[in-house]
Protein backbone atom coordinates (compact mmCIF):
# COMPACT_ATOMS: atom_id res chain seq x y z
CA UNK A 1 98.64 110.38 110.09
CA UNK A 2 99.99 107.63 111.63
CA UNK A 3 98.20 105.34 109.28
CA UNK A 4 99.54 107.37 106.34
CA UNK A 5 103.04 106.67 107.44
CA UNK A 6 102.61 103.17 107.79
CA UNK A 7 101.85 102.94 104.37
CA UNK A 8 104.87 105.09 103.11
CA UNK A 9 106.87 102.97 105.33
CA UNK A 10 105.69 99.42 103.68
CA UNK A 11 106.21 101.48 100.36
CA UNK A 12 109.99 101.71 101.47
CA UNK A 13 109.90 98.34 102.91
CA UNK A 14 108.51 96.81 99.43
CA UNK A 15 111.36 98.23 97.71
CA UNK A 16 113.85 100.79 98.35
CA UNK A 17 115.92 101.86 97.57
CA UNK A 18 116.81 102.23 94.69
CA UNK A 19 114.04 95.99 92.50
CA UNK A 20 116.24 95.90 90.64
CA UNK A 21 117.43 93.31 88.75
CA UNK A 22 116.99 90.45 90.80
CA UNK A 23 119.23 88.70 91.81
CA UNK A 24 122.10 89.15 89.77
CA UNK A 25 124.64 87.49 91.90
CA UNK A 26 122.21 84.55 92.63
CA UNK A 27 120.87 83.94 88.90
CA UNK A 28 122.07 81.95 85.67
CA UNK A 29 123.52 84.25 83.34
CA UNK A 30 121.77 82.19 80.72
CA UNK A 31 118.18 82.74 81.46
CA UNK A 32 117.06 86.41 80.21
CA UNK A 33 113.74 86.21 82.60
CA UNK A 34 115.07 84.92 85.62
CA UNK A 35 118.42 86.91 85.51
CA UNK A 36 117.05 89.82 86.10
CA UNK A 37 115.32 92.41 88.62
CA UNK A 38 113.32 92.10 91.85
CA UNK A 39 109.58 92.67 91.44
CA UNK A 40 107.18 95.30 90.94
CA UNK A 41 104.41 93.43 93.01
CA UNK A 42 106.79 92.83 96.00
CA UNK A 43 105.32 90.75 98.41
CA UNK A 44 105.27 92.88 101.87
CA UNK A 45 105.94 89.67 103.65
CA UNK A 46 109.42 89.12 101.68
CA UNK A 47 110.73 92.28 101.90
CA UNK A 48 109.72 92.91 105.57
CA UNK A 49 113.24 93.52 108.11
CA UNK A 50 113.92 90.36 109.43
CA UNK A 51 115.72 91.25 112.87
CA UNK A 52 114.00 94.39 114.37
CA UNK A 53 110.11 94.80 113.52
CA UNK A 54 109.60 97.38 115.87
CA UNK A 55 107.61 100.84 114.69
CA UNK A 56 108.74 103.81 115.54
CA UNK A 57 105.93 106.51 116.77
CA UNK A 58 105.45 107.38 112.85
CA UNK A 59 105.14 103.99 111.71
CA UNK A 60 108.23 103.56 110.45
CA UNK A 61 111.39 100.52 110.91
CA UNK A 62 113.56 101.16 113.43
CA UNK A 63 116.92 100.02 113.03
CA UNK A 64 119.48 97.63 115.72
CA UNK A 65 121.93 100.22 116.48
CA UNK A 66 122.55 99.45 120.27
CA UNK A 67 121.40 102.02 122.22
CA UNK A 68 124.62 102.02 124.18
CA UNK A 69 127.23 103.21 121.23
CA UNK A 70 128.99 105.98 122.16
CA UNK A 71 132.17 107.11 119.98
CA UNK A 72 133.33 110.20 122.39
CA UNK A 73 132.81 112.81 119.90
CA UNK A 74 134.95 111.28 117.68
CA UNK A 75 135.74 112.80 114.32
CA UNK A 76 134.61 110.80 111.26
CA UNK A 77 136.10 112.04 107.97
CA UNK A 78 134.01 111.73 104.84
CA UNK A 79 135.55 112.63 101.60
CA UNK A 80 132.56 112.98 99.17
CA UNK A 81 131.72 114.59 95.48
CA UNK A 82 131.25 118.02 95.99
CA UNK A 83 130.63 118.83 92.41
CA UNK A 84 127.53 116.61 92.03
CA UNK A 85 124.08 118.22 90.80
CA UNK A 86 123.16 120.34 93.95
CA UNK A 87 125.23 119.03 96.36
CA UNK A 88 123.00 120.41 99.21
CA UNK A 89 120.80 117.52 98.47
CA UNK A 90 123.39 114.58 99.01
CA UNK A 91 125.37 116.24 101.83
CA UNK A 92 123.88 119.43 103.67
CA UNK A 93 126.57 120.78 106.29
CA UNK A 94 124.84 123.52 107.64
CA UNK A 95 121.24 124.15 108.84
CA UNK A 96 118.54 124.53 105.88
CA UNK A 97 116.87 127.71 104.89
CA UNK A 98 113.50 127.29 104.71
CA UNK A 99 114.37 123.92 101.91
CA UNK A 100 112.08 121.47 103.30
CA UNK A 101 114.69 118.46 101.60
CA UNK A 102 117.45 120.43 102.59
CA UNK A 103 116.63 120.49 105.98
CA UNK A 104 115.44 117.04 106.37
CA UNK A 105 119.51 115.94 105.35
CA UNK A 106 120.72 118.04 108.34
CA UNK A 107 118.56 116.75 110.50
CA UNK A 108 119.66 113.47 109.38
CA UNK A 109 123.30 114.10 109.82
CA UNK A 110 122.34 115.64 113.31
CA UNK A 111 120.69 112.40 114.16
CA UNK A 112 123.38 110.48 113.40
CA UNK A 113 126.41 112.66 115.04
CA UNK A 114 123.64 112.58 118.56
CA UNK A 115 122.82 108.81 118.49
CA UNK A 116 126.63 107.60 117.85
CA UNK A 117 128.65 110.77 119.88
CA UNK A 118 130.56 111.40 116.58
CA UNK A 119 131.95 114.85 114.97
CA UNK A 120 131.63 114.81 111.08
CA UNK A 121 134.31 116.40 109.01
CA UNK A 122 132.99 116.49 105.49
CA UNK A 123 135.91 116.77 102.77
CA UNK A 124 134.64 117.20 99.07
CA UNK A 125 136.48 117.14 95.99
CA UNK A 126 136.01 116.80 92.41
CA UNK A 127 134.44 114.08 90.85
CA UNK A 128 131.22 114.01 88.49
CA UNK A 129 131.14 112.19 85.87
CA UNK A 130 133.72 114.23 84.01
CA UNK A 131 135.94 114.03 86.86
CA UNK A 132 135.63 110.23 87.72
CA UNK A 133 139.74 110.21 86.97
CA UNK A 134 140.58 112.79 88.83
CA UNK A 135 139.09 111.94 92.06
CA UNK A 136 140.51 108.29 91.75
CA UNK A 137 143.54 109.97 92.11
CA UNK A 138 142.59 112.17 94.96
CA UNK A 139 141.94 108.93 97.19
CA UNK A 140 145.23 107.21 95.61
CA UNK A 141 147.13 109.65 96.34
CA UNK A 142 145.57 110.51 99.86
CA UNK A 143 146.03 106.31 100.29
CA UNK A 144 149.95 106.50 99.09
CA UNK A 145 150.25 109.53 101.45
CA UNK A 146 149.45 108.05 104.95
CA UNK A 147 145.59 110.28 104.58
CA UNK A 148 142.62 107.58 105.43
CA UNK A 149 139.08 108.48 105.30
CA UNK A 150 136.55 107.04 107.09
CA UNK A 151 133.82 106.78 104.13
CA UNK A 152 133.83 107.74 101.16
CA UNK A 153 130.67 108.80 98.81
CA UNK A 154 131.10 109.06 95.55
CA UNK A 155 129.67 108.97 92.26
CA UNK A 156 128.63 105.31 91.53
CA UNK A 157 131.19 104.92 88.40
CA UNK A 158 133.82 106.23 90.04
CA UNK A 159 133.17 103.65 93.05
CA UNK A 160 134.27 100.73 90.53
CA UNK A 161 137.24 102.55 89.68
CA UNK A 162 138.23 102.78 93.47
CA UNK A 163 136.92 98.64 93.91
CA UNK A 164 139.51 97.90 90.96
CA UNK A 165 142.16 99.54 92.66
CA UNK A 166 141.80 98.43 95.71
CA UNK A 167 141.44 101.34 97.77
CA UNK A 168 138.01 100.41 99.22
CA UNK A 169 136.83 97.81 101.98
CA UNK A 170 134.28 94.84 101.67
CA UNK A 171 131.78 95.67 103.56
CA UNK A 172 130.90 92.27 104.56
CA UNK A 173 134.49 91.14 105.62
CA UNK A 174 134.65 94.13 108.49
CA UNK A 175 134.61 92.25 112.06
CA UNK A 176 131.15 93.33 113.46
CA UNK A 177 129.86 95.35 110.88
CA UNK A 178 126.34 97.78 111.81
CA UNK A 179 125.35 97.70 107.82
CA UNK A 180 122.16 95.17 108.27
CA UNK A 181 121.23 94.53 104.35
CA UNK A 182 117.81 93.12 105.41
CA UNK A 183 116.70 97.05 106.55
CA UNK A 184 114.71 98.43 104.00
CA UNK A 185 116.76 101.61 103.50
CA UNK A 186 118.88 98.80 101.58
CA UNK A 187 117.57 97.67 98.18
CA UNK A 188 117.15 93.70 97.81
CA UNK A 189 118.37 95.21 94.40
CA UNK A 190 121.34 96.73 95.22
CA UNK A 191 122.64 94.44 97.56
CA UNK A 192 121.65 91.46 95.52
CA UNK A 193 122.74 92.77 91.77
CA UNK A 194 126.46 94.64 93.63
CA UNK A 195 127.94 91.39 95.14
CA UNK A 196 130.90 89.72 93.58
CA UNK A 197 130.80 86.70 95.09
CA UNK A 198 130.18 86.88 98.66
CA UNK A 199 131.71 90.91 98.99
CA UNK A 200 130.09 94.01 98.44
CA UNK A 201 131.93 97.16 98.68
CA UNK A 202 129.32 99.80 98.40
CA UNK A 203 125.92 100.39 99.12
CA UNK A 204 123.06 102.69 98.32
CA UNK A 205 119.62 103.59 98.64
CA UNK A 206 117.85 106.01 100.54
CA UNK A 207 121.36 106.93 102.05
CA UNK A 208 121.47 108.70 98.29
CA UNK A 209 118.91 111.30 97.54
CA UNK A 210 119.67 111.21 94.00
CA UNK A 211 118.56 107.36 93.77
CA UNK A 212 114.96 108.87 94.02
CA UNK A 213 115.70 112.24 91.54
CA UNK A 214 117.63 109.98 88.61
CA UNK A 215 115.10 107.12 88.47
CA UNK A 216 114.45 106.66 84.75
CA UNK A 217 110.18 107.46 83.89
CA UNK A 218 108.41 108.01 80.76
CA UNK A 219 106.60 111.67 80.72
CA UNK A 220 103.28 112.13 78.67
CA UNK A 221 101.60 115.18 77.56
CA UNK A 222 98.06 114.62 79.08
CA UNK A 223 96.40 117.36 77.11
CA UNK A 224 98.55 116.53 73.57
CA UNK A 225 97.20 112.94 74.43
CA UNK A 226 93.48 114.74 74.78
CA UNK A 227 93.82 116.70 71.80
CA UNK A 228 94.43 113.58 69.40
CA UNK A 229 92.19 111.82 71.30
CA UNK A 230 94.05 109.11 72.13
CA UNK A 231 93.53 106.69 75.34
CA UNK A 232 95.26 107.40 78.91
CA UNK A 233 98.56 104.90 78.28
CA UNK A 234 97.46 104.65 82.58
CA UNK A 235 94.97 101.55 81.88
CA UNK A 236 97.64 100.05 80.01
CA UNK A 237 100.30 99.65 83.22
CA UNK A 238 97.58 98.62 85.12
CA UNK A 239 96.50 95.94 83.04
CA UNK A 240 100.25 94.84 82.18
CA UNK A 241 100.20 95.78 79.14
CA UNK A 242 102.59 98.83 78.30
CA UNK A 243 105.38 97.89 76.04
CA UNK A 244 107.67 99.37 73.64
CA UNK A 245 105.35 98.18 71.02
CA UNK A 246 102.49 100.28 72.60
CA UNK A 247 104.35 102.97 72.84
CA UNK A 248 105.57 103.18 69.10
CA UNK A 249 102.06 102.33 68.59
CA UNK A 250 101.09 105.65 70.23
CA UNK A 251 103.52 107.57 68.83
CA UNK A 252 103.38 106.51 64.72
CA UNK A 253 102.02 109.40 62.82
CA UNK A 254 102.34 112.13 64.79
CA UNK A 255 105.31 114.45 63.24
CA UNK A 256 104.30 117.48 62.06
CA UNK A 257 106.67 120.32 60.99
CA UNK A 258 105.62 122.88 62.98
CA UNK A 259 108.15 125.48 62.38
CA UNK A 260 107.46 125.16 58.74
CA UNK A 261 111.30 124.68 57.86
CA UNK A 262 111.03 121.74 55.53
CA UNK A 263 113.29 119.57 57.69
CA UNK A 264 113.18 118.27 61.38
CA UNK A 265 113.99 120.33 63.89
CA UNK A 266 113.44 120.84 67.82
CA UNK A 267 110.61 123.39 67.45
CA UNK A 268 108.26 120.56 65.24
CA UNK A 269 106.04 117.84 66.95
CA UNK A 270 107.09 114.54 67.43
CA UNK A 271 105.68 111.26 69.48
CA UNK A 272 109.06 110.89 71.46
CA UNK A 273 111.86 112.53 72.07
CA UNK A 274 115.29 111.55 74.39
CA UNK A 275 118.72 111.51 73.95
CA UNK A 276 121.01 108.16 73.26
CA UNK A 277 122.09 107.37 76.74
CA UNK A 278 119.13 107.49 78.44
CA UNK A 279 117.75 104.37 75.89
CA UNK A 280 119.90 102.57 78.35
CA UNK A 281 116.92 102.40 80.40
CA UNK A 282 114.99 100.53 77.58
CA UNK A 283 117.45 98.14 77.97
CA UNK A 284 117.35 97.10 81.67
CA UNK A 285 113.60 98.29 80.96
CA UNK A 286 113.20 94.65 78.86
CA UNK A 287 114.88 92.48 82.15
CA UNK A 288 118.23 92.22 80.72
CA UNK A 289 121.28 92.48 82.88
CA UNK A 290 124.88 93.68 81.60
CA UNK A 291 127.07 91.27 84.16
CA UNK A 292 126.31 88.45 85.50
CA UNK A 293 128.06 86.04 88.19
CA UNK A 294 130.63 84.45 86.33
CA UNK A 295 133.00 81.47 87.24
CA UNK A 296 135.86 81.00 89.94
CA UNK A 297 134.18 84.58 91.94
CA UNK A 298 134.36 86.17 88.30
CA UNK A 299 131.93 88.36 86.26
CA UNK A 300 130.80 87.53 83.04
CA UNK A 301 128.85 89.57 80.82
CA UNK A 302 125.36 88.25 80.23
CA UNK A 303 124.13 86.05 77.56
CA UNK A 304 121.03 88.61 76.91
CA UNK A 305 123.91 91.56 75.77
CA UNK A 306 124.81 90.03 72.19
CA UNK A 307 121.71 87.96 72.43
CA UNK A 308 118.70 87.40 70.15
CA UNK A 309 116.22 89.45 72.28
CA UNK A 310 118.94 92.27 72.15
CA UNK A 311 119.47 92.19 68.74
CA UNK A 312 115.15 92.64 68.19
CA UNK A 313 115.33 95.84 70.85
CA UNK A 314 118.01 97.61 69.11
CA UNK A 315 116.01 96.84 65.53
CA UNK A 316 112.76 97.50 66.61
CA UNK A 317 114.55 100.65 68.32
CA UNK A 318 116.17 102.17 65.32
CA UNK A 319 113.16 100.86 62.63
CA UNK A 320 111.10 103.58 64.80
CA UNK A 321 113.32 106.22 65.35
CA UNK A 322 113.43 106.13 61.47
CA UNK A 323 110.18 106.75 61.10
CA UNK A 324 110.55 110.68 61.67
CA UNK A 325 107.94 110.72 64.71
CA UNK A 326 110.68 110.41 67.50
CA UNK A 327 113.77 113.25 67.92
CA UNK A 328 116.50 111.28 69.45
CA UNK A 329 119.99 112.85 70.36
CA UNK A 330 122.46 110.26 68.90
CA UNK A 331 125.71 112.20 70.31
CA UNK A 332 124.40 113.50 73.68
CA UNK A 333 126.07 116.49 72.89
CA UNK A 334 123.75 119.12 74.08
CA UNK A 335 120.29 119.30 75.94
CA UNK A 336 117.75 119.88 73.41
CA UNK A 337 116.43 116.49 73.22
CA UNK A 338 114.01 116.92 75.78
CA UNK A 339 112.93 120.87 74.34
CA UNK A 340 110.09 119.33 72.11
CA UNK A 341 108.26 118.16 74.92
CA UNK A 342 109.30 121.36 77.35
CA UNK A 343 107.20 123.06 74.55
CA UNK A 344 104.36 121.19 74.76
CA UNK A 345 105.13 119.73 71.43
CA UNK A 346 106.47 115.95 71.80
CA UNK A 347 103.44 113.22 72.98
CA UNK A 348 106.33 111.47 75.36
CA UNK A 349 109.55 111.64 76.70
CA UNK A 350 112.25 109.51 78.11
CA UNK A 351 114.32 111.16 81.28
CA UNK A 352 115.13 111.38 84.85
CA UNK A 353 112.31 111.76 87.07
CA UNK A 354 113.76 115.15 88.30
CA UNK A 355 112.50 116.49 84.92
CA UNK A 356 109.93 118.22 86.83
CA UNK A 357 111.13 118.12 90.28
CA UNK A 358 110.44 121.91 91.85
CA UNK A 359 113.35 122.26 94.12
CA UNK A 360 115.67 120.43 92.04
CA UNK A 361 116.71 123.25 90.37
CA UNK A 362 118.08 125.32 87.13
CA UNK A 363 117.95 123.42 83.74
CA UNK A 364 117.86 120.09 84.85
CA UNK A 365 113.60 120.76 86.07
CA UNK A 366 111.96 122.26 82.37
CA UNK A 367 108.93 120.91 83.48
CA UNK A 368 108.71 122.70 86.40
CA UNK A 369 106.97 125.97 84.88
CA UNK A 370 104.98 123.83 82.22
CA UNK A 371 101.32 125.72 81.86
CA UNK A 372 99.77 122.11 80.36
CA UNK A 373 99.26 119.00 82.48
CA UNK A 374 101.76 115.89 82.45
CA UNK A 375 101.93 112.72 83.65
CA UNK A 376 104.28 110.27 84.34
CA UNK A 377 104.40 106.30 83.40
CA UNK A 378 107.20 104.31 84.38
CA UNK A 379 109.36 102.51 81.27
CA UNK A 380 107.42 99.57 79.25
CA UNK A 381 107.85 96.30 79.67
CA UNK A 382 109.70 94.27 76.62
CA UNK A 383 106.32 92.92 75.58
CA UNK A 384 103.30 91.39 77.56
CA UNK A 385 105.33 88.24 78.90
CA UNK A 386 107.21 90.21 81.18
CA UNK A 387 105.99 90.02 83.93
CA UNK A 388 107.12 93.06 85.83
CA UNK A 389 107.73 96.77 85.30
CA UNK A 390 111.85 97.73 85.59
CA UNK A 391 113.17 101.03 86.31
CA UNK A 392 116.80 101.64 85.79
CA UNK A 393 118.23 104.36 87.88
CA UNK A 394 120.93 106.83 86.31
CA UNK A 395 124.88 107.15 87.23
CA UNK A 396 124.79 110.21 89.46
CA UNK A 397 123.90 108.60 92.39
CA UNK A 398 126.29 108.06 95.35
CA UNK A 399 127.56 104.91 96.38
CA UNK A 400 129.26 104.73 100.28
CA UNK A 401 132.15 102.88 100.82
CA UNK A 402 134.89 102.16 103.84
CA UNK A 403 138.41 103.22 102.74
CA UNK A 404 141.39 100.72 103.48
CA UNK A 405 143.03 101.44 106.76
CA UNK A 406 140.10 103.87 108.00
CA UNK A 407 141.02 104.25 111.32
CA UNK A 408 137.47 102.25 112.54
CA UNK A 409 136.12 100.20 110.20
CA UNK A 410 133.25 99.21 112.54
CA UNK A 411 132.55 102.56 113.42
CA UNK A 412 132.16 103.81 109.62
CA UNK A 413 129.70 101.33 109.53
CA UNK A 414 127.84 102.32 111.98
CA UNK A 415 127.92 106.08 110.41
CA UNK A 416 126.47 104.59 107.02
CA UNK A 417 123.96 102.40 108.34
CA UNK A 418 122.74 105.52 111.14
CA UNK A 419 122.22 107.94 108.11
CA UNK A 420 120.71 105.52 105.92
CA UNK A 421 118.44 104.69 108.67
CA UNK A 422 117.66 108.17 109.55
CA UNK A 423 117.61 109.31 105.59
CA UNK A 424 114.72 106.16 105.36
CA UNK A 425 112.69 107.95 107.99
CA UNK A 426 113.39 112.02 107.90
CA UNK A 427 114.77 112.35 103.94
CA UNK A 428 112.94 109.86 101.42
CA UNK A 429 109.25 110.42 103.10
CA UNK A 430 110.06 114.58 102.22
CA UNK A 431 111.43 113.90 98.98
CA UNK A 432 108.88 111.44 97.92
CA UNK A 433 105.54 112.92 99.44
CA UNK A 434 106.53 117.08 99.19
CA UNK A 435 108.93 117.09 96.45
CA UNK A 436 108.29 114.82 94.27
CA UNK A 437 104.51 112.36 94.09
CA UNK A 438 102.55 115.59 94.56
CA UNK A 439 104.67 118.21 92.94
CA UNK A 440 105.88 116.10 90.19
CA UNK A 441 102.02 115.60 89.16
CA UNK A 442 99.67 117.90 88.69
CA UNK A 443 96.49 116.10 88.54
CA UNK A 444 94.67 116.20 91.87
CA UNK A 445 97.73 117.43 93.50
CA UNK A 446 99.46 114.44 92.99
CA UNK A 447 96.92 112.15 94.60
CA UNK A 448 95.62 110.68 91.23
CA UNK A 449 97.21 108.57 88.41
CA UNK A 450 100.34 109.76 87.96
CA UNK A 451 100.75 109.34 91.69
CA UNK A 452 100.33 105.67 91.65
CA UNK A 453 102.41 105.17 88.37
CA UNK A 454 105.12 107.49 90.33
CA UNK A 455 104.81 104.46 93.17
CA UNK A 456 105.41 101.81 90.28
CA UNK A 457 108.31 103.52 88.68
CA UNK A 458 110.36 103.78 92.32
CA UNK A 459 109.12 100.58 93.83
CA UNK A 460 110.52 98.92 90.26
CA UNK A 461 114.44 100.29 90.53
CA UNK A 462 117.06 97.92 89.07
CA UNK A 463 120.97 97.86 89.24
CA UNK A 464 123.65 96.68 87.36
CA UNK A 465 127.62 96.36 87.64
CA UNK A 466 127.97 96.83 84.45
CA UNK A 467 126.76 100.15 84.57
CA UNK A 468 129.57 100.99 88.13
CA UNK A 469 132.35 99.18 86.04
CA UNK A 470 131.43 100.95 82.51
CA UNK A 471 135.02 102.73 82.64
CA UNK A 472 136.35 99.63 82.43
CA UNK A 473 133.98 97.72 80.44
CA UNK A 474 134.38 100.67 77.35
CA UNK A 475 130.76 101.95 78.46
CA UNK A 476 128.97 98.92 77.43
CA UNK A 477 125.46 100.14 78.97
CA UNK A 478 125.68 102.73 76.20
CA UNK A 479 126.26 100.68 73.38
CA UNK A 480 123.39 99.06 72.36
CA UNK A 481 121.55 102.58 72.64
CA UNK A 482 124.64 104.05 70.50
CA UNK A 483 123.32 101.30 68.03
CA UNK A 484 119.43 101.84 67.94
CA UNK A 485 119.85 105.52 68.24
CA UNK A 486 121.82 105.75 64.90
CA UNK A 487 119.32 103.04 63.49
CA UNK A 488 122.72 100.83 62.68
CA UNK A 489 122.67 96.90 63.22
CA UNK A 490 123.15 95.28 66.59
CA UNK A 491 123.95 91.93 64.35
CA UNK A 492 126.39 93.58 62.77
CA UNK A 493 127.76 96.05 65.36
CA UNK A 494 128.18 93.41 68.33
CA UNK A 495 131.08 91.64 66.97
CA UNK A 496 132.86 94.74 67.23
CA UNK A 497 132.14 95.02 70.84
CA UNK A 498 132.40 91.50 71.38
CA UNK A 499 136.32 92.04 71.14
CA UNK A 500 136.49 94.62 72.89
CA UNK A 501 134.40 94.07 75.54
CA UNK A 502 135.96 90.66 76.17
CA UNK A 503 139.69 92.27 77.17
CA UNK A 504 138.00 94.37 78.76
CA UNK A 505 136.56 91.87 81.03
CA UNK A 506 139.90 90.05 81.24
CA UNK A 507 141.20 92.99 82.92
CA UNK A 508 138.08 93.75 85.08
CA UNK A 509 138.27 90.08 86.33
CA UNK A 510 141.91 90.12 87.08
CA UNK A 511 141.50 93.42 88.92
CA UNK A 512 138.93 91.60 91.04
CA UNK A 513 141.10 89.15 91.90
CA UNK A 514 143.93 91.02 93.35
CA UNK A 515 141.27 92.96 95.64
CA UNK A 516 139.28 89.99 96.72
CA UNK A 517 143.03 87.72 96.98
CA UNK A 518 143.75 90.55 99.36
């Protein structure tokens, strides 16, 4: 057992949470392959903690925390999302019923109000990704009003809207800060691809349940891939090899109108099927970034975004989606795009890994009473010169942040770093092992192929700023998937963004420096 957890731990260690792009504050913004995310084959050695190696009794890091903090039952107020996709698995208040994730995030927050002698008071408002406006206003208006909170967890878009405005903290200018970036509960990712300059104002990872459930994955009908007796796509990640071009390769041929209509519809077969915004993933998928570092503590939005090998994707994107083999959502409007392959009628599918998740819940898990075997492949590569796998993690995560003027800046960090610590040792290892490897997968009860695909795909996560600043930045993750998912032009269609993209990012950057001037 204890052997077993060793090896989840180095898992965590390798990567987590949510490599992502590497080193996007660190890189040239001109150099597509070196701009871009940390590595699938992490060295252990790199990625290691650097200040406390010690083991817990599981196998697991242990963090620093002294031993000796002791916050006298102190309240800590922490004004979070409450409308996020099952809330009971980012913030759990009371004891768990039975939920084996559910009641691995109490005992978390239990852990973390015994070990620092702090109270939490959990305040949750509106703010998906429909309400992104409104709770920007909550916290201004709580800020205007004399009302602090000690951390605040919010959707990650809506955490760039709060940066902008100045209502949240840098986490590396507070005097003594707990938050130690070298844990492994921290992304290299995250912390290297969210600095501007030398701040960072939020963090993530396995602090954020949904960082594991909205990783982006490619899902694969194992007995539609029998049937047409076509080769396991498996060999072809292991030998480096799966690209978008394989994967149109698989796919060409293979509509057939089922329904007998005489025009496409969802209840035909296809080769593919997604809807426009998750394309974004094919995107970071080929190591491109959105933002770069910029001049003078700036952003600048990378060369690769109205670049050449841009310009290819979206073309090679919408040549195949013409073909009639894929059924691609080009409004979003709607969840249908994933019902051919719910049926059993679509080869592949582009989603969030909690497509199939068995606790996740309601709509959002159609795979989860599936009566034919899947598997799961994490997104190609650009072509074979790539040399790593990238997986781009969707919005609804939750980034943590330190309000101006909470009452102790220290001590919130010492909250965020505790859970994250705790969440890397009692929540990840449940959701990964019980919830998701072996439930997601059905072959050999999720000790098989799809299990070690499942490890590329979350050992692989990426981030990008310009997917936490798209309000401001008119969405720009989504507009080179607008473009291949209508089949239109990226040539043609980029000059229009160009404009508007670049006051845009006059106003980002003159946001940024009024908070970091501050």
């Amino acid at each position: 057992m204890k052997l077993y957890a060793r090896i989840i731990a180095l898992i965590c260690a390798v990567m987590m949470l949510v490599p992502a792009l590497a080193s996007c504050a660190n890189t040239n913004s001109g150099d597509a392959e070196t701009t871009a995310p940390a590595q699938t084959e992490a060295n252990p050695t790199e990625t290691t903690p650097e200040v406390d190696l010690n083991l817990d009794d599981q196998g697991f890091w242990k963090d620093d925390l002294p031993d000796s903090i002791d916050y006298q039952d102190e309240t800590v107020t922490i004004l979070y999302w409450s409308d996020v996709e099952r809330p009971e698995f980012e913030i759990t208040e009371e004891e768990a019923d039975g939920d084996m994730v559910k009641e691995a995030i109490y005992r978390r927050n239990i852990a973390t109000e015994e070990r620092l002698g702090i109270t939490y008071e959990w305040i949750g408002t509106d703010g998906d990704s429909g309400d992104r406006a409104k709770f920007t206003n909550y916290v201004r208006n709580a800020f205007s009003g004399g009302t602090y909170y000690d951390i605040i967890a919010t959707y990650s878009r809506t955490a760039g809207m709060l940066l902008t405005e100045g209502l949240i903290q840098d986490l590396n200018a507070i005097e003594d800060s707990y938050i130690n970036v070298d844990q492994p509960w921290w992304p290299k990712s995250m912390v290297n691809t969210c600095s501007i300059d030398e701040s960072l104002f939020f963090v993530s990872g396995d602090i954020s349940t949904n960082v594991l459930h909205f990783m982006y994955a490619i899902y694969y009908n194992m007995e539609l891939l029998s049937n047409l007796n076509l080769e396991d796509p498996v060999a072809y990640v292991d030998n480096g090899t799966w690209t978008i071009d394989k994967l149109i390769e698989y796919t060409s041929k293979l509509y057939i109108d089922l329904d007998q209509d005489g025009g496409t519809s969802v209840g035909d077969q296809y080769g593919f099927c997604t809807t426009y915004f998750h394309l974004d993933a094919l995107y970071t998928g080929s190591n491109m970034m959105l933002l770069v570092p910029g001049d003078d503590n700036h952003l600048a939005i990378s060369e690769d975004f109205f670049g050449q090998k841009t310009i290819d994707l979206v073309d090679k994107l919408g040549s195949w989606f013409k073909t009639g083999d894929t059924y691609v959502n080009p409004s979003g409007g709607g969840l249908d795009y994933d019902a051919p392959f719910e049926e059993g009628n679509a080869l592949f599918c582009l989603n969030r890994v909690y497509m199939a998740d068995n606790q996740y819940g309601g709509g959002s898990a159609p795979l989860r009473n599936a009566d034919w075997e899947y598997g799961i492949l994490p997104v190609p590569k650009y072509d074979e010169t790539q040399e790593n796998y990238i997986t781009v993690v969707g919005n609804p995560f939750t980034l943590w942040c330190v309000m101006q003027n909470a009452k102790d800046a220290q001590m919130s960090t010492a909250v965020i770093e505790c859970m994250a610590s705790e969440a890397y040792r009692k929540t990840s290892p449940m959701i990964f092992e019980n919830n998701m490897k072996y439930r997601y997968t059905p072959d050999l009860a999720g000790k098989g192929d799809s299990a070690r695909m499942f490890d590329i795909v979350r050992e692989s996560i990426a981030f990008d700023l310009g997917r936490i600043f798209s309000d401001i930045l008119s969405f720009m993750s989504e507009m080179p998937s607008k473009t291949a998912a209508t089949s239109s032009s990226w040539a043609s269609m980029k000059a229009q963004y160009d404009r508007t993209l670049k006051r845009s990012m006059s106003d980002l950057n003159k946001s940024l420096d009024e908070v970091l001037d501050k």
